[in-house]
Protein backbone atom coordinates (compact mmCIF):
# COMPACT_ATOMS: atom_id res chain seq x y z
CA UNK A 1 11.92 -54.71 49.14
CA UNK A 2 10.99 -56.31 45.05
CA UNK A 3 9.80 -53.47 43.49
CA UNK A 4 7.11 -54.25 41.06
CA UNK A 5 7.26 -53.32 36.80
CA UNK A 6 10.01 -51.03 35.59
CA UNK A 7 10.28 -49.53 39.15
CA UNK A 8 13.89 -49.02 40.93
CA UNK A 9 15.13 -48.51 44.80
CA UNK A 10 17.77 -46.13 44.84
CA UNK A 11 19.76 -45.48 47.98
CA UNK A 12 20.33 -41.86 47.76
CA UNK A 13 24.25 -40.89 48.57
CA UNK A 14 25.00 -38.65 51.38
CA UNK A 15 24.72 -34.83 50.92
CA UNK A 16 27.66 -33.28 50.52
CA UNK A 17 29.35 -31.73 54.18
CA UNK A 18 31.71 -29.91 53.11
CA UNK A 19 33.02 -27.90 49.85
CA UNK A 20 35.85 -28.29 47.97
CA UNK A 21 37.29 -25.58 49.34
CA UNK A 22 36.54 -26.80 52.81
CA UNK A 23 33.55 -24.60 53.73
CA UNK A 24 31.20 -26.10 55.97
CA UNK A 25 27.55 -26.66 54.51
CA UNK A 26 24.84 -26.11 57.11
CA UNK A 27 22.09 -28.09 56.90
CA UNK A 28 19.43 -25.77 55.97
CA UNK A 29 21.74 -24.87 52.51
CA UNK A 30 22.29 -28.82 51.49
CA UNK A 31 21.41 -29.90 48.24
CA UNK A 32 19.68 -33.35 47.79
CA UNK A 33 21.86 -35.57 46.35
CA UNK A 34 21.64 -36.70 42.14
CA UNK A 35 23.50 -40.18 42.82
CA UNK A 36 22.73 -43.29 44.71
CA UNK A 37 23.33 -46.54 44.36
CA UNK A 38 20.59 -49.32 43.05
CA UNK A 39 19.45 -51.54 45.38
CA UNK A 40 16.37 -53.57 44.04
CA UNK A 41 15.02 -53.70 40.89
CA UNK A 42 11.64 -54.79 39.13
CA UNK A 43 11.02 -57.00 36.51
CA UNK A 44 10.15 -54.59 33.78
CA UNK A 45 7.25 -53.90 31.83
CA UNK A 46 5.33 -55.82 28.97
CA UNK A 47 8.13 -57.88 28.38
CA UNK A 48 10.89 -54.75 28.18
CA UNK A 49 13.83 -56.02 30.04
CA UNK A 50 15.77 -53.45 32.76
CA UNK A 51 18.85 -52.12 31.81
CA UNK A 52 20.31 -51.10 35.68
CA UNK A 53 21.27 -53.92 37.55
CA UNK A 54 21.51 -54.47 41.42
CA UNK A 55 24.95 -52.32 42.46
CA UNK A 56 25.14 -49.66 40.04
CA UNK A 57 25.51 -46.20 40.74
CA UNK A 58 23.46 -43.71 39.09
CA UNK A 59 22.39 -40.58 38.33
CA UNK A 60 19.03 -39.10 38.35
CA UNK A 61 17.16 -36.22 38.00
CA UNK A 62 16.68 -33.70 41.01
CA UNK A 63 13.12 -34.07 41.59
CA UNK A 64 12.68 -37.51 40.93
CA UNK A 65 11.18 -40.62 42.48
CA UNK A 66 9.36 -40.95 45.65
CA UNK A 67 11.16 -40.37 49.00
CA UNK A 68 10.76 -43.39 51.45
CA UNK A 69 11.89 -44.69 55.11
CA UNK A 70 12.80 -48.19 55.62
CA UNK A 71 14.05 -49.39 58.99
CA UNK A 72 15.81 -46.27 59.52
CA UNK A 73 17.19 -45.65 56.25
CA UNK A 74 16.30 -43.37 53.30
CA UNK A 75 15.10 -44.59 49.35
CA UNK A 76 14.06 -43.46 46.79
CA UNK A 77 11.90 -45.47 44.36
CA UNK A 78 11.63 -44.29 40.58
CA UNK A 79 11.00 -45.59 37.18
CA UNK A 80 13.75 -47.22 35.59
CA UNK A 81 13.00 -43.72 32.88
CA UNK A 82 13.65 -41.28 35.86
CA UNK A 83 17.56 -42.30 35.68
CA UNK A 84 19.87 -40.57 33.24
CA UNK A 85 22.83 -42.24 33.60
CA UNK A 86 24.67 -45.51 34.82
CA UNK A 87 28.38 -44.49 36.17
């Protein structure tokens, strides 16, 4: 996948299972996940150069991007604006 522009593939991380105190999470009660990692990246826009690289793991917002399915696994793609943070 090249994303085109200031767009991003995120691989979303898996939810959560468990909690800290060891309760299990059923499905139904799973929250989607914040972090991924960043696994394509677009050129950028009108000569604005991207600041995530390939490999970093971010954060985004909850409702960002748009969800996709790629031989078998789940993205996410997003503007580069729709992250918050690089960990």
């Amino acid at each position: 996948m090249k994303p085109i522009n200031d767009r991003v593939v995120v691989k979303p991380a898996p939810a959560e299972e468990t909690t800290r105190g060891g309760i299990i999470i059923p499905d139904t009660a799973k929250e989607k996940p914040q972090r991924g990692e960043v696994i394509a990246v677009g050129p950028g826009k009108e000569g604005n150069l991207m600041t995530v690289q390939i490999g970093d793991t971010v954060l985004y917002g909850k409702y960002s991007g748009q969800e996709l399915q790629y031989e078998g696994e789940d993205y996410l793609i997003m503007r580069e604006d729709d992250i918050l943070v690089v960990l």
